[in-house]
C-alpha atoms as a PDB file:
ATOM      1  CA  UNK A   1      26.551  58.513 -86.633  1.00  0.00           C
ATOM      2  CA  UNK A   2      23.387  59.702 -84.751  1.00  0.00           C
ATOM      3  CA  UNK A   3      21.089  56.698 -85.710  1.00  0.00           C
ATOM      4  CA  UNK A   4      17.836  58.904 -84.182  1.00  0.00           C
ATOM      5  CA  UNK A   5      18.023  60.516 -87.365  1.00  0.00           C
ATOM      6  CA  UNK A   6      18.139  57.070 -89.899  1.00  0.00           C
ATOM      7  CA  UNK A   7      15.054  56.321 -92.091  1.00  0.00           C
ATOM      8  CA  UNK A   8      13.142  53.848 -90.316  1.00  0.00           C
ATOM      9  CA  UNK A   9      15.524  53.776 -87.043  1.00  0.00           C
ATOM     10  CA  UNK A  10      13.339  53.898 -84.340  1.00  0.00           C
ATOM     11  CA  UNK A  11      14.547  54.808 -80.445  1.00  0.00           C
ATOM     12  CA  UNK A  12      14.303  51.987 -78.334  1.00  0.00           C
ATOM     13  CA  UNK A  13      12.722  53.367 -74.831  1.00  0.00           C
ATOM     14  CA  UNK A  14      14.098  51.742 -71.658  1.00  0.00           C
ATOM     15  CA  UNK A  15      10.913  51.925 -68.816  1.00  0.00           C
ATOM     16  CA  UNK A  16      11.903  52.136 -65.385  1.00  0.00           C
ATOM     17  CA  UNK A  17       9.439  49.475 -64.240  1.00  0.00           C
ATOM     18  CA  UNK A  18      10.274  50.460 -60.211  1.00  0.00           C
ATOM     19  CA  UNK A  19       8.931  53.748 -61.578  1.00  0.00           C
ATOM     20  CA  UNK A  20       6.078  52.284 -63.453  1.00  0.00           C
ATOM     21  CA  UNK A  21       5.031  50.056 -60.448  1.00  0.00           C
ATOM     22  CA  UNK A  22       4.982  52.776 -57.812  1.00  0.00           C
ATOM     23  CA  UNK A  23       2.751  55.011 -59.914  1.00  0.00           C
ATOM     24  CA  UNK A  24       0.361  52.754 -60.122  1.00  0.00           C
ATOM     25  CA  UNK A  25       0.524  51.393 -56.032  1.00  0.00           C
ATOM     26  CA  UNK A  26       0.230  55.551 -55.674  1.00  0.00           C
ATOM     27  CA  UNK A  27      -2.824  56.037 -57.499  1.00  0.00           C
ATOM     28  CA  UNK A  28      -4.390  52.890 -56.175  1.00  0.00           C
ATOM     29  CA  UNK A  29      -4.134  53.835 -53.105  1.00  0.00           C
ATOM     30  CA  UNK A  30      -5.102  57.333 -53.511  1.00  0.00           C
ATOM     31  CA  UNK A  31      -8.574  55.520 -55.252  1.00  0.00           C
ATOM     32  CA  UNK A  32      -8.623  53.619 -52.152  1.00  0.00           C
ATOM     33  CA  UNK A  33      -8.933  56.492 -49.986  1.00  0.00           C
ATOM     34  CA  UNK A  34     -12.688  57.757 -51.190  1.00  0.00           C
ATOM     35  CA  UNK A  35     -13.946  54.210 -50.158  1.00  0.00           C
ATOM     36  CA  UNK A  36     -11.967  53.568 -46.872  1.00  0.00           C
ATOM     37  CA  UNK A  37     -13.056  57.120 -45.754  1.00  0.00           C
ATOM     38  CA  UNK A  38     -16.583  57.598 -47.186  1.00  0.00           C
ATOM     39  CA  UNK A  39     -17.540  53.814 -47.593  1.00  0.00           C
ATOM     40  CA  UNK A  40     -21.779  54.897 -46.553  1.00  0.00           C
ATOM     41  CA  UNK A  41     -21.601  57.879 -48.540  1.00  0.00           C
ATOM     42  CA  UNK A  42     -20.112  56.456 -51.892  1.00  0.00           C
ATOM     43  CA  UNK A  43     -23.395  54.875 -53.314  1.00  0.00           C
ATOM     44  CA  UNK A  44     -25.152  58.178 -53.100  1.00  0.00           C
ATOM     45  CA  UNK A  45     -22.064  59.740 -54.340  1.00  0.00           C
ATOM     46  CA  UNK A  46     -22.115  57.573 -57.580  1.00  0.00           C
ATOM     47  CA  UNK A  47     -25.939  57.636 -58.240  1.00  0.00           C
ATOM     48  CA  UNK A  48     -25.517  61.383 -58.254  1.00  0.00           C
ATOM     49  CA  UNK A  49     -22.750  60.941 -61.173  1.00  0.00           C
ATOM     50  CA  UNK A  50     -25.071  58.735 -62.853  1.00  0.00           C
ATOM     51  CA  UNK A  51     -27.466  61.489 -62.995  1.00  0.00           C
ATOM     52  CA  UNK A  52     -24.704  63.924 -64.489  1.00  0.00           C
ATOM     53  CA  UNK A  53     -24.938  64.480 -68.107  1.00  0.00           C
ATOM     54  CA  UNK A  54     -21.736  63.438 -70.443  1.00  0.00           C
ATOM     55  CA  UNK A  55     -20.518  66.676 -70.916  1.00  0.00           C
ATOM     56  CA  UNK A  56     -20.364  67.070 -66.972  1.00  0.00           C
ATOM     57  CA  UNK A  57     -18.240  63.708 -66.746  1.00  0.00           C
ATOM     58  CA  UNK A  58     -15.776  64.712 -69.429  1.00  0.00           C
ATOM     59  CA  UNK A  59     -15.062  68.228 -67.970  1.00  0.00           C
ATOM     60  CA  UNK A  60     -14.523  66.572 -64.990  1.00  0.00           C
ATOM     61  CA  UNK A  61     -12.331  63.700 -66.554  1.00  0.00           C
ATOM     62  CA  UNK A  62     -10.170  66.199 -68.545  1.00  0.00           C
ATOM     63  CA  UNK A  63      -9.663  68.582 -65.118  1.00  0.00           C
ATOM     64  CA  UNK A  64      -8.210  65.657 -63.700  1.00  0.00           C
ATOM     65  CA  UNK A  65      -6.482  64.527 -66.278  1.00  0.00           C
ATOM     66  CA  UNK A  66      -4.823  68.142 -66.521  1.00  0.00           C
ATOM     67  CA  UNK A  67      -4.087  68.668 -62.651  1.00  0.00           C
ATOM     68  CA  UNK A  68      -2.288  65.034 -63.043  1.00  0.00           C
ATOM     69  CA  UNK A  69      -0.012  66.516 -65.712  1.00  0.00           C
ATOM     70  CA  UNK A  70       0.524  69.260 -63.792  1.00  0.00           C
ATOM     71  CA  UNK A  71       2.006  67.597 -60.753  1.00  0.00           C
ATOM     72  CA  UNK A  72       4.149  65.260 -62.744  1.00  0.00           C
ATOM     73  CA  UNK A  73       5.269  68.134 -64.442  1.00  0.00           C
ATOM     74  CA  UNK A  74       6.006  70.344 -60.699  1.00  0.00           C
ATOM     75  CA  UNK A  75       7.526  66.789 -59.372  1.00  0.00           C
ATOM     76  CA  UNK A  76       9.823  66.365 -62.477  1.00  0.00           C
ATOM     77  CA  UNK A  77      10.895  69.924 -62.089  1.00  0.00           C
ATOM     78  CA  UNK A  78      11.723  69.398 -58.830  1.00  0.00           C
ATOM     79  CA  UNK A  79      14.315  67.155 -59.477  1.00  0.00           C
END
């Protein structure tokens, strides 16, 4: 019986927490980097984003967010 498809069955998800942790060490330390490398420039860096309007911040948030998905999705096809 294929219990994915009973009324109010719901898929337990298993999480690969080795997985889980990595990603996260990764994009801490690729956060990290801006602030090793550029630690005098920063400050003007983020006064200048202060000074960007809201629309500016979420284009740039969603780019981001968009190139992320795309190299999950080229490193999962890759497998």
């Amino acid at each position: 019986m294929d219990t994915t498809s009973v009324p109010g069955y719901y898929y337990s998800m298993n999480i690969d927490w080795s997985l889980l942790i990595i990603a996260v060490g990764l994009a801490l330390i690729f956060e990290g980097i801006p602030y090793f490398l550029f630690a005098e420039r920063i400050p003007l860096i983020l006064i200048q984003l202060i000074e960007q309007p809201p629309k500016f911040l979420r284009f740039i948030g969603l780019t981001a967010m968009i190139l992320g998905l795309l190299l999950i999705s080229l490193g999962r096809s890759l497998q």
